[in-house]
N, C-alpha and C. Protein backbone atom coordinates (compact mmCIF):
# COMPACT_ATOMS: atom_id res chain seq x y z
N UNK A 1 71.92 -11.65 -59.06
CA UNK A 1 71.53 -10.37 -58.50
C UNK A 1 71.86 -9.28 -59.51
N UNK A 2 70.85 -8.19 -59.46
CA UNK A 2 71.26 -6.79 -60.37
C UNK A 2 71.89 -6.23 -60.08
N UNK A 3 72.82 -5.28 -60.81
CA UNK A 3 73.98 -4.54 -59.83
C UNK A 3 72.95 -3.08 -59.34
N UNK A 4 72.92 -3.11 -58.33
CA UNK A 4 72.60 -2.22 -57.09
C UNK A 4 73.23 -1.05 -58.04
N UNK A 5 74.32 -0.80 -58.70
CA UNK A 5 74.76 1.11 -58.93
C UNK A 5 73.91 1.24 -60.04
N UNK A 6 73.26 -0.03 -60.58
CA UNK A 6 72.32 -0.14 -62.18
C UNK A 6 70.65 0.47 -62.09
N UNK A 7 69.95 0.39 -60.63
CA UNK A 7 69.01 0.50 -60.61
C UNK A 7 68.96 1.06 -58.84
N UNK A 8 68.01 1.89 -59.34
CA UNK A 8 67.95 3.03 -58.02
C UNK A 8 67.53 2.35 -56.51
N UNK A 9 66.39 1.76 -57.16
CA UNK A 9 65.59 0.92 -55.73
C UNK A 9 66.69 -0.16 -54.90
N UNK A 10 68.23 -0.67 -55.67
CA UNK A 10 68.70 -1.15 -55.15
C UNK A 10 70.21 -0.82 -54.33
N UNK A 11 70.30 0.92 -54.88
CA UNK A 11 71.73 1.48 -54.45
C UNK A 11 71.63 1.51 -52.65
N UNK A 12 70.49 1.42 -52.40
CA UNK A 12 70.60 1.78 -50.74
C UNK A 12 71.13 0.69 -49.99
N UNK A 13 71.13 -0.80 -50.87
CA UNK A 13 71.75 -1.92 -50.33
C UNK A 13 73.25 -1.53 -50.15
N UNK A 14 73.75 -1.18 -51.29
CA UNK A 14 75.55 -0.69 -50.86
C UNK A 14 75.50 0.36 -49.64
N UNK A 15 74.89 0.87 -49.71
CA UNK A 15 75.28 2.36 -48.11
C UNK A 15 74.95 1.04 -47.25
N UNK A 16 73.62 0.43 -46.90
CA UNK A 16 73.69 -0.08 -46.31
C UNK A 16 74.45 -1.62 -45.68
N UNK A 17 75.06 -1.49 -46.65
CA UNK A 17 75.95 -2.75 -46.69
C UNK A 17 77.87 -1.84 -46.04
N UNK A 18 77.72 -0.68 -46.32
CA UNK A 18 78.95 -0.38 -45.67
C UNK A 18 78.30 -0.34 -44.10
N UNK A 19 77.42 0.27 -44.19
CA UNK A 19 77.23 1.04 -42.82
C UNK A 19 76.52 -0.13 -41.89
N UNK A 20 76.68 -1.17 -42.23
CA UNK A 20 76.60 -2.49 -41.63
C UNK A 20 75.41 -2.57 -40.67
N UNK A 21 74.73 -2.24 -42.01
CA UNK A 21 72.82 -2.91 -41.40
C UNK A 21 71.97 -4.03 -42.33
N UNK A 22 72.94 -4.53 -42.97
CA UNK A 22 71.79 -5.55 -43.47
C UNK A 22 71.91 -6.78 -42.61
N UNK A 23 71.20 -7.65 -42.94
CA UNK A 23 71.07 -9.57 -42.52
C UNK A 23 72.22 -9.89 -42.69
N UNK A 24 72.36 -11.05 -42.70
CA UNK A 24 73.64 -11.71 -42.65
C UNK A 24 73.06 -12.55 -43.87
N UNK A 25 72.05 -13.10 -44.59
CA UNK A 25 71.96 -13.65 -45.87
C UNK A 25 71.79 -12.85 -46.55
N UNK A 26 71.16 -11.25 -46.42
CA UNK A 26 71.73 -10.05 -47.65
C UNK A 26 73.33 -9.28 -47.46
N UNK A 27 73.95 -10.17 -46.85
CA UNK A 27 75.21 -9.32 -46.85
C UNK A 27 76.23 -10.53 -47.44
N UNK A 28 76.16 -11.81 -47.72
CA UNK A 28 76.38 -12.78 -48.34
C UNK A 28 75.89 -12.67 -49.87
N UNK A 29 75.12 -12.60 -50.22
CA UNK A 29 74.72 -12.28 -51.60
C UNK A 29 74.91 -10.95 -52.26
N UNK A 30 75.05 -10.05 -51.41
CA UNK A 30 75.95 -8.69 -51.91
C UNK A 30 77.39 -9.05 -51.64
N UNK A 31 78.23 -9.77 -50.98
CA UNK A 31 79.33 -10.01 -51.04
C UNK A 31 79.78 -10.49 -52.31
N UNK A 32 78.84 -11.34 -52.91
CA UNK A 32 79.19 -12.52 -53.64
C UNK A 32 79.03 -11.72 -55.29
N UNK A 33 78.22 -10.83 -55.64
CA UNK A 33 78.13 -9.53 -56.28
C UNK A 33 79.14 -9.05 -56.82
N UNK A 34 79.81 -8.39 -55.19
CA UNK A 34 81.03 -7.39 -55.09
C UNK A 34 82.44 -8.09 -55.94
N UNK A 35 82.28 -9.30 -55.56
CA UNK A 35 83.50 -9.76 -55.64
C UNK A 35 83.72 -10.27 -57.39
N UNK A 36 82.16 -9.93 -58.07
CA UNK A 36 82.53 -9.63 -59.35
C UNK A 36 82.11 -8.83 -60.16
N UNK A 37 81.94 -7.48 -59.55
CA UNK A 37 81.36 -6.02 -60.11
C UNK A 37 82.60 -5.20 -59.48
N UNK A 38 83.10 -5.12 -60.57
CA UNK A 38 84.14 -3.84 -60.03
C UNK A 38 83.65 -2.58 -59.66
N UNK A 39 82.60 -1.83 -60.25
CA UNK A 39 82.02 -1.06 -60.04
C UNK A 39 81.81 -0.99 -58.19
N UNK A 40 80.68 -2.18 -57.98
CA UNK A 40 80.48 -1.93 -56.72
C UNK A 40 81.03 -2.07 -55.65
N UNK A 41 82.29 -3.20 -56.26
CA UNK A 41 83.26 -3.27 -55.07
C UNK A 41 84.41 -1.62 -54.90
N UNK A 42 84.60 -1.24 -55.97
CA UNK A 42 85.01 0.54 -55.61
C UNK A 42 84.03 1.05 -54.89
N UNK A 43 83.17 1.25 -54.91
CA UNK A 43 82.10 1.92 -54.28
C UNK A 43 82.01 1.77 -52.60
N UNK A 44 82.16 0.39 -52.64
CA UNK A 44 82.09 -0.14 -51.14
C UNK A 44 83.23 0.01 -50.48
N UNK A 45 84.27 -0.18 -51.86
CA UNK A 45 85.86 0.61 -50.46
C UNK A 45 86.05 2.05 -50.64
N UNK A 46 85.47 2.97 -51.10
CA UNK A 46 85.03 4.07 -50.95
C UNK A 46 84.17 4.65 -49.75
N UNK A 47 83.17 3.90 -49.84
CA UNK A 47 82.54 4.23 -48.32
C UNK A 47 83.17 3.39 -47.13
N UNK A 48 83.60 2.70 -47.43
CA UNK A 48 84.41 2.06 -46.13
C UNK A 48 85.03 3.43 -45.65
N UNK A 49 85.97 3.90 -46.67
CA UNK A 49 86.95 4.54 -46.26
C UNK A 49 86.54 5.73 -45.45
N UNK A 50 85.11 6.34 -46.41
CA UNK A 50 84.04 7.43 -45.43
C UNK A 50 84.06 7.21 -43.84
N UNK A 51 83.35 5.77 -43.75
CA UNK A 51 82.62 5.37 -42.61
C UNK A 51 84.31 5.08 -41.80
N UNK A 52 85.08 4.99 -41.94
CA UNK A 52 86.44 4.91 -40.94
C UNK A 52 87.27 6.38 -40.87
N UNK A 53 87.31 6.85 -41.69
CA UNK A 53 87.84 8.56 -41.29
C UNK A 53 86.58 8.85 -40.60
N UNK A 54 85.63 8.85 -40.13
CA UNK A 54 84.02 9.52 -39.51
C UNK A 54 84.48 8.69 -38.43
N UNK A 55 84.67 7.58 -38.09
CA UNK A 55 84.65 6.93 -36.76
C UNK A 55 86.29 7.32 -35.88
N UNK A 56 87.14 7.56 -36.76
CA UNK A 56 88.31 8.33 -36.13
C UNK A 56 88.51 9.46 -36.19
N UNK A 57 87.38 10.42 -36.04
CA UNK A 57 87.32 11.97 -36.12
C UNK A 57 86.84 11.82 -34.84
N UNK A 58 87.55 13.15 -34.04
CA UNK A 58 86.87 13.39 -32.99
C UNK A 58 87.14 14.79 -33.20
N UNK A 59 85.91 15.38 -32.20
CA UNK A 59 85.96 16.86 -32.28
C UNK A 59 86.69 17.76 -31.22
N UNK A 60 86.86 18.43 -31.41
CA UNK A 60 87.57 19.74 -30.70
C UNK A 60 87.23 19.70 -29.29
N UNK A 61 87.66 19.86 -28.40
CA UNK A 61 86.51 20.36 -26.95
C UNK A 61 86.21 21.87 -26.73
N UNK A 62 85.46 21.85 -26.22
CA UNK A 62 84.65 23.39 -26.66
C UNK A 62 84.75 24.03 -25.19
N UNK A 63 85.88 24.92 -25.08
CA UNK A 63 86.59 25.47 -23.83
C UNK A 63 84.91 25.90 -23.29
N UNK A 64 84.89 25.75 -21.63
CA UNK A 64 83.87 26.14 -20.54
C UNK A 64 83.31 27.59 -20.90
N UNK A 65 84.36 28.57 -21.06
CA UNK A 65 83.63 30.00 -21.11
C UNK A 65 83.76 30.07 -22.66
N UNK A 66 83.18 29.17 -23.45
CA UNK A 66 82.89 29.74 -24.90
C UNK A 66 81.26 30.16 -25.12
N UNK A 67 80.46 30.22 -24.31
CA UNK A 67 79.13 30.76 -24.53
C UNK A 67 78.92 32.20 -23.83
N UNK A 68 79.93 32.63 -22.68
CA UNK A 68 80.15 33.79 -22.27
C UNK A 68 80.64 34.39 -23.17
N UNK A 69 81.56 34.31 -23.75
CA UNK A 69 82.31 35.20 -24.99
C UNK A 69 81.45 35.11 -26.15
N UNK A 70 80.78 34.09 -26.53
CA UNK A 70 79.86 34.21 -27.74
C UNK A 70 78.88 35.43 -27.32
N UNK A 71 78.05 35.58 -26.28
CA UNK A 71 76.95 36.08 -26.02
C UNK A 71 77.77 37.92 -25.81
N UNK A 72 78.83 38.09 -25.26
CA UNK A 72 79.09 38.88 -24.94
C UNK A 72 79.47 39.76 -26.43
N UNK A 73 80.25 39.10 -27.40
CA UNK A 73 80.80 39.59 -28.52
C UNK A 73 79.13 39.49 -29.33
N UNK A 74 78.22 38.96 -29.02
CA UNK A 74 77.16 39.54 -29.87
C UNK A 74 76.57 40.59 -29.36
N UNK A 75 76.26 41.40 -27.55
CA UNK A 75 76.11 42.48 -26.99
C UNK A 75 77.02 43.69 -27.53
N UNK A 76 78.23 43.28 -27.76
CA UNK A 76 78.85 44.38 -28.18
C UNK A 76 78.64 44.69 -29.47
N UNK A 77 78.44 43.97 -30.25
CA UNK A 77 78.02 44.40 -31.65
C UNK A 77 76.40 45.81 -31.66
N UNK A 78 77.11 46.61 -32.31
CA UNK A 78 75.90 47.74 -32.38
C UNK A 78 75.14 47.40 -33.52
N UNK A 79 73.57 47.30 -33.13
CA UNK A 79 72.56 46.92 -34.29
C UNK A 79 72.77 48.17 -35.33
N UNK A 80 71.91 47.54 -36.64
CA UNK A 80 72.56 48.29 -37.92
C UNK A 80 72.08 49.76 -37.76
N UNK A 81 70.84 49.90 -37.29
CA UNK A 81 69.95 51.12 -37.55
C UNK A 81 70.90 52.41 -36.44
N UNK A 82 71.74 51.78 -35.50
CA UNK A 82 72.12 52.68 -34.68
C UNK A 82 73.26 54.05 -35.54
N UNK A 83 73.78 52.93 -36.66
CA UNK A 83 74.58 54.59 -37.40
C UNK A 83 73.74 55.11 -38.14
N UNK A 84 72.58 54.86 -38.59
CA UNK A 84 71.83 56.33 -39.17
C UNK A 84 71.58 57.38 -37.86
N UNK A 85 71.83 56.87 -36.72
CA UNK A 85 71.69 58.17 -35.89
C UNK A 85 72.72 58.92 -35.26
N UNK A 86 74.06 58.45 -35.57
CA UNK A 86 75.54 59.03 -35.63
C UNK A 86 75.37 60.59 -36.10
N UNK A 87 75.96 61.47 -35.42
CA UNK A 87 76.19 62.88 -36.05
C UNK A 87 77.02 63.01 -37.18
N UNK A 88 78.17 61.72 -37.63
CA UNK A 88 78.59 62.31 -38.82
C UNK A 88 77.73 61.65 -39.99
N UNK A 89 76.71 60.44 -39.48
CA UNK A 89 75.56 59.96 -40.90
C UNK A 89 74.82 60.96 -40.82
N UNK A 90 74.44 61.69 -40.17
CA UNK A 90 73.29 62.62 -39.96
C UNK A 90 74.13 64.01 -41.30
N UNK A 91 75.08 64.46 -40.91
CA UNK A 91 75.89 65.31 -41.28
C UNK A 91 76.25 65.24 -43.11
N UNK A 92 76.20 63.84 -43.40
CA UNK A 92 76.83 63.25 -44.53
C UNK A 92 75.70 63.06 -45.49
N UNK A 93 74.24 63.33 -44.85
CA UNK A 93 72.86 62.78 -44.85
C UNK A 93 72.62 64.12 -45.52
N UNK A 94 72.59 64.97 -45.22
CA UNK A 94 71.84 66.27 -44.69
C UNK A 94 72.12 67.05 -46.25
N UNK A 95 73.04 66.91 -47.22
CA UNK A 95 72.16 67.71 -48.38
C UNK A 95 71.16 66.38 -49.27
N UNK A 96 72.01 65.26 -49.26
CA UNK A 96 70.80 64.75 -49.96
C UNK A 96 69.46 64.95 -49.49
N UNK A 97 69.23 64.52 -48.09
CA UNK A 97 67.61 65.21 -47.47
C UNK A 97 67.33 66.50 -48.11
N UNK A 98 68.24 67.71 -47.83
CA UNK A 98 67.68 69.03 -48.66
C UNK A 98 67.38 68.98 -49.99
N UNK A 99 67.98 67.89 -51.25
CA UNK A 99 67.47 67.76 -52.33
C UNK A 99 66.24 67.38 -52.87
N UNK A 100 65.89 66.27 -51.59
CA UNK A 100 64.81 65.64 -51.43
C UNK A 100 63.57 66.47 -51.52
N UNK A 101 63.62 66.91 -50.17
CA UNK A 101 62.99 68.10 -49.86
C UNK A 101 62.97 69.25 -51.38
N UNK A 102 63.38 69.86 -51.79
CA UNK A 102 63.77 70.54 -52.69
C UNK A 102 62.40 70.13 -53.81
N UNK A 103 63.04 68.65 -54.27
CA UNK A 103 62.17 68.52 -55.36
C UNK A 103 60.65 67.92 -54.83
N UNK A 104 60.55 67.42 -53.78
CA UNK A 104 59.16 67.52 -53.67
C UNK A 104 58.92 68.78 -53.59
N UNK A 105 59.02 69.86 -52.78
CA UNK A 105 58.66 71.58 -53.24
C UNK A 105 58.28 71.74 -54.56
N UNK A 106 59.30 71.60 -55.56
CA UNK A 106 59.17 71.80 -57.04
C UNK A 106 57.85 71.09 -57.42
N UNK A 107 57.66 69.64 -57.33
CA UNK A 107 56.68 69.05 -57.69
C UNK A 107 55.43 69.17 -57.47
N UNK A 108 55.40 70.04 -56.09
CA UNK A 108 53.74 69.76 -55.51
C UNK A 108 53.52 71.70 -56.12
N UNK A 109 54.15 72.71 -56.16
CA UNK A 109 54.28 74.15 -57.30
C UNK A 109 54.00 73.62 -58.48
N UNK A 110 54.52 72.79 -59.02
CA UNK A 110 54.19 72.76 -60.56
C UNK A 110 52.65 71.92 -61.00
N UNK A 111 52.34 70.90 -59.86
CA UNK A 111 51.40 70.42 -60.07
C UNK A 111 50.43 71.35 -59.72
N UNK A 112 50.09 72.24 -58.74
CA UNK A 112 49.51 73.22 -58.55
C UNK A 112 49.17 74.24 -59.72
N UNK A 113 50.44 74.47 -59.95
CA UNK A 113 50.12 75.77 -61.05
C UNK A 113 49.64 74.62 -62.43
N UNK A 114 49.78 73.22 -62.78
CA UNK A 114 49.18 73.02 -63.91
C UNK A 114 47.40 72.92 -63.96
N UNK A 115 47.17 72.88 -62.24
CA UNK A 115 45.68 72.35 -62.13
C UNK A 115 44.46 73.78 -62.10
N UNK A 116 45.39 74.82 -61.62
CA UNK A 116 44.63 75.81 -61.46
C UNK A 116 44.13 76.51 -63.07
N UNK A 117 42.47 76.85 -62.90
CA UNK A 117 41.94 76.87 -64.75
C UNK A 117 42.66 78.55 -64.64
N UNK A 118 43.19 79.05 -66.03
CA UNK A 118 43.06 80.35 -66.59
C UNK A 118 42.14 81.40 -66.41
N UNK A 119 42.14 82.59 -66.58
CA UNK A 119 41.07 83.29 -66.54
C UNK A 119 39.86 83.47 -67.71
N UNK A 120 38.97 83.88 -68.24
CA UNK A 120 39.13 83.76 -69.21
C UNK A 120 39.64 84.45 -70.16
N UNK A 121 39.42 84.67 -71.38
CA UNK A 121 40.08 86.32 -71.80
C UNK A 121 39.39 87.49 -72.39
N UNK A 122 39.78 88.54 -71.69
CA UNK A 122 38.66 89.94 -71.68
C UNK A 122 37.23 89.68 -71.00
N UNK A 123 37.20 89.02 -70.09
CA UNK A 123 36.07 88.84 -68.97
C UNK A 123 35.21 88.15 -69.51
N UNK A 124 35.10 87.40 -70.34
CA UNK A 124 34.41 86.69 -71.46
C UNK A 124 34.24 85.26 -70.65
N UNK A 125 32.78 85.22 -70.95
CA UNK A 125 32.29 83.81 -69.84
C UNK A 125 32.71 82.56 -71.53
N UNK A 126 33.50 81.24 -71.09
CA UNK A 126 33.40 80.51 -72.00
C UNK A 126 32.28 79.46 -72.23
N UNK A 127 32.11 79.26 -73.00
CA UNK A 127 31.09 78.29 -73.62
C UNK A 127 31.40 77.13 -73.67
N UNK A 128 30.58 75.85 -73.00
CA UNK A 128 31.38 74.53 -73.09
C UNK A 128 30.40 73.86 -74.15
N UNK A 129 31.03 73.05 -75.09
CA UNK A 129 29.81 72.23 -76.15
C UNK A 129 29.61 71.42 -75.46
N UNK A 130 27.78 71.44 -75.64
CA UNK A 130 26.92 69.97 -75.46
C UNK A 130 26.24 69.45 -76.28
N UNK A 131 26.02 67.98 -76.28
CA UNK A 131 25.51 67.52 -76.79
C UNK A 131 24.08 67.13 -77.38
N UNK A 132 23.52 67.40 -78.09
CA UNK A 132 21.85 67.53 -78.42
C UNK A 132 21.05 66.41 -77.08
N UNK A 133 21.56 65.17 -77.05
CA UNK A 133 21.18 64.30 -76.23
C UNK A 133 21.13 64.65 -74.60
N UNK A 134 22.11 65.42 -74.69
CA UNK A 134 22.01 65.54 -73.41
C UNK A 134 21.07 66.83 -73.04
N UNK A 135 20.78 67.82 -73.49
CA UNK A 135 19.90 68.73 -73.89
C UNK A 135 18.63 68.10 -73.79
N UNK A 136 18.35 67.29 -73.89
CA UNK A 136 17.30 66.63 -74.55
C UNK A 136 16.54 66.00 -73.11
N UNK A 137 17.52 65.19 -72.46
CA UNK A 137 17.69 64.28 -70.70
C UNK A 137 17.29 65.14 -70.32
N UNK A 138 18.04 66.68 -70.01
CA UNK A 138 18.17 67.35 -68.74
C UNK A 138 16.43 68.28 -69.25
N UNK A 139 16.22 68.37 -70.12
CA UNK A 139 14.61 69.27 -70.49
C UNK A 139 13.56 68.05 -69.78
N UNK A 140 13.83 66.78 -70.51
CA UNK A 140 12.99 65.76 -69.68
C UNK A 140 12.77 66.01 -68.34
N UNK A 141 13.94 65.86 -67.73
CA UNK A 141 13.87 65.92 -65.78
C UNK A 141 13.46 67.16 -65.58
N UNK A 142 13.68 68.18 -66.27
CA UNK A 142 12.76 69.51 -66.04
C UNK A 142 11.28 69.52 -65.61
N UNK A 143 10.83 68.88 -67.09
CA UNK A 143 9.31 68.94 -66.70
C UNK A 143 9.01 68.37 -66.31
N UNK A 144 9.83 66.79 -65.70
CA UNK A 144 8.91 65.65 -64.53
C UNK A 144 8.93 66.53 -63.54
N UNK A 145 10.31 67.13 -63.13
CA UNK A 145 10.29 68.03 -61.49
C UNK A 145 8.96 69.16 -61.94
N UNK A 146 8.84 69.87 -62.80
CA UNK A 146 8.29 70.48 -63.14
C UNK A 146 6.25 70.09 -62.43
N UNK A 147 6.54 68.77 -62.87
CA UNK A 147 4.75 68.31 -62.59
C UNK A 147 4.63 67.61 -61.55
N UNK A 148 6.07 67.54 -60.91
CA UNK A 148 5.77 66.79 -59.49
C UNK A 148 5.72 67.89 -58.72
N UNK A 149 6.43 69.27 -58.78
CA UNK A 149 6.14 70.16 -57.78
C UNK A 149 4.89 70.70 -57.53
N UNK A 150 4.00 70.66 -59.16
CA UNK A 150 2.05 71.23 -58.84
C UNK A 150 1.61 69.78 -58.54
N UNK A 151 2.11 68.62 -58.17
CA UNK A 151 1.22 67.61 -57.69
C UNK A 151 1.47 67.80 -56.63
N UNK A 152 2.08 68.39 -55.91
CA UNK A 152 2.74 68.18 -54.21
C UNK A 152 1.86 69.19 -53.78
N UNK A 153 1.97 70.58 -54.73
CA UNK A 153 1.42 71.76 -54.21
C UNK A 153 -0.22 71.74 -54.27
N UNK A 154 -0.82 71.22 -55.29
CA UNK A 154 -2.15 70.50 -54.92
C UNK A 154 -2.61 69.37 -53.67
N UNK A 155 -1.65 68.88 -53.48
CA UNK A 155 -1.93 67.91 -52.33
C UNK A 155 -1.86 68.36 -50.77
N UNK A 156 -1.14 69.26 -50.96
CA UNK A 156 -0.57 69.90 -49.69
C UNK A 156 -1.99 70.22 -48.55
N UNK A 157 -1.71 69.75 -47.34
CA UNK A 157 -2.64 70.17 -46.49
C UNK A 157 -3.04 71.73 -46.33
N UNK A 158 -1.80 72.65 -46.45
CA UNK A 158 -1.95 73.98 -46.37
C UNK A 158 -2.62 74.69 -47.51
N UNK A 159 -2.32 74.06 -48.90
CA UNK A 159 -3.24 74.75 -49.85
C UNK A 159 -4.97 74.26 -50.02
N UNK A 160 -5.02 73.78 -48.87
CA UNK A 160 -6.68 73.57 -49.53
C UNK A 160 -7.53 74.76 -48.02
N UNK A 161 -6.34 75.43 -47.23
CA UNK A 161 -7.15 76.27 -46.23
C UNK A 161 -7.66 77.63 -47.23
């Protein structure tokens, strides 16, 4: 036999060999193993020793009114959001809020005064540069509107009275 701690597919034979679920002809041939693999025979009085402190543990008894006192000590607990509404958080609160406040004021003034245009100077209309091309587009759409308005006005029911 391979030693079971050597190869993975076979370590589940030792748990299961403490925890006393194999056959009785795989627990003979892992015996016979043990008794010359030091390795696995530590292993197996290792979990022995697991599987017998676990079977002589017993637990606590869990006094009758321990779910009244659980439930009650979680009622008394005040949820978190309730001290932001305390008068001394409110109180302790109250210049940082005014700073707050403060600089949004500042921010939404300054963005204001950067967006609003200048006047110009000495009543002087300014001149924006354009481009030849575009000069060029906007004369086009001129004279199409230009020859669609005497095609409309020729067609018109009212100009032929």
């Amino acid at each position: 036999m391979n030693c079971p701690l050597k190869t993975r597919e076979n370590a589940q034979l030792l748990l299961d060999y403490c925890a006393r679920k194999l056959e009785a002809e795989q627990v003979v041939t892992l015996e016979r193993h043990i008794a010359g693999c030091g390795a696995c025979r530590e292993f197996a009085e290792s979990q022995r020793a697991v599987w017998e402190a676990l079977d002589g543990w017993e637990a606590a008894p869990v006094s009758t009114d321990f779910d009244r006192r659980l439930y009650r000590r979680i009622e008394e607990q005040a949820p978190w959001w309730s001290a932001l509404f305390r008068p001394i958080a409110l109180w302790r609160s109250l210049p940082a809020a005014a700073m707050v406040c403060l600089l949004v004021m500042a921010g939404v003034v300054l963005e204001r005064s950067a967006v609003s245009p200048l006047p110009p100077p000495n009543g002087l209309a300014q001149v924006e540069s354009v481009q030849p091309e575009q000069v060029e587009r906007t004369l086009d759409a001129m004279e199409v509107l230009d020859q669609f308005s005497k095609h409309v006005r020729t067609d018109s029911p009212d100009s032929k009275l």
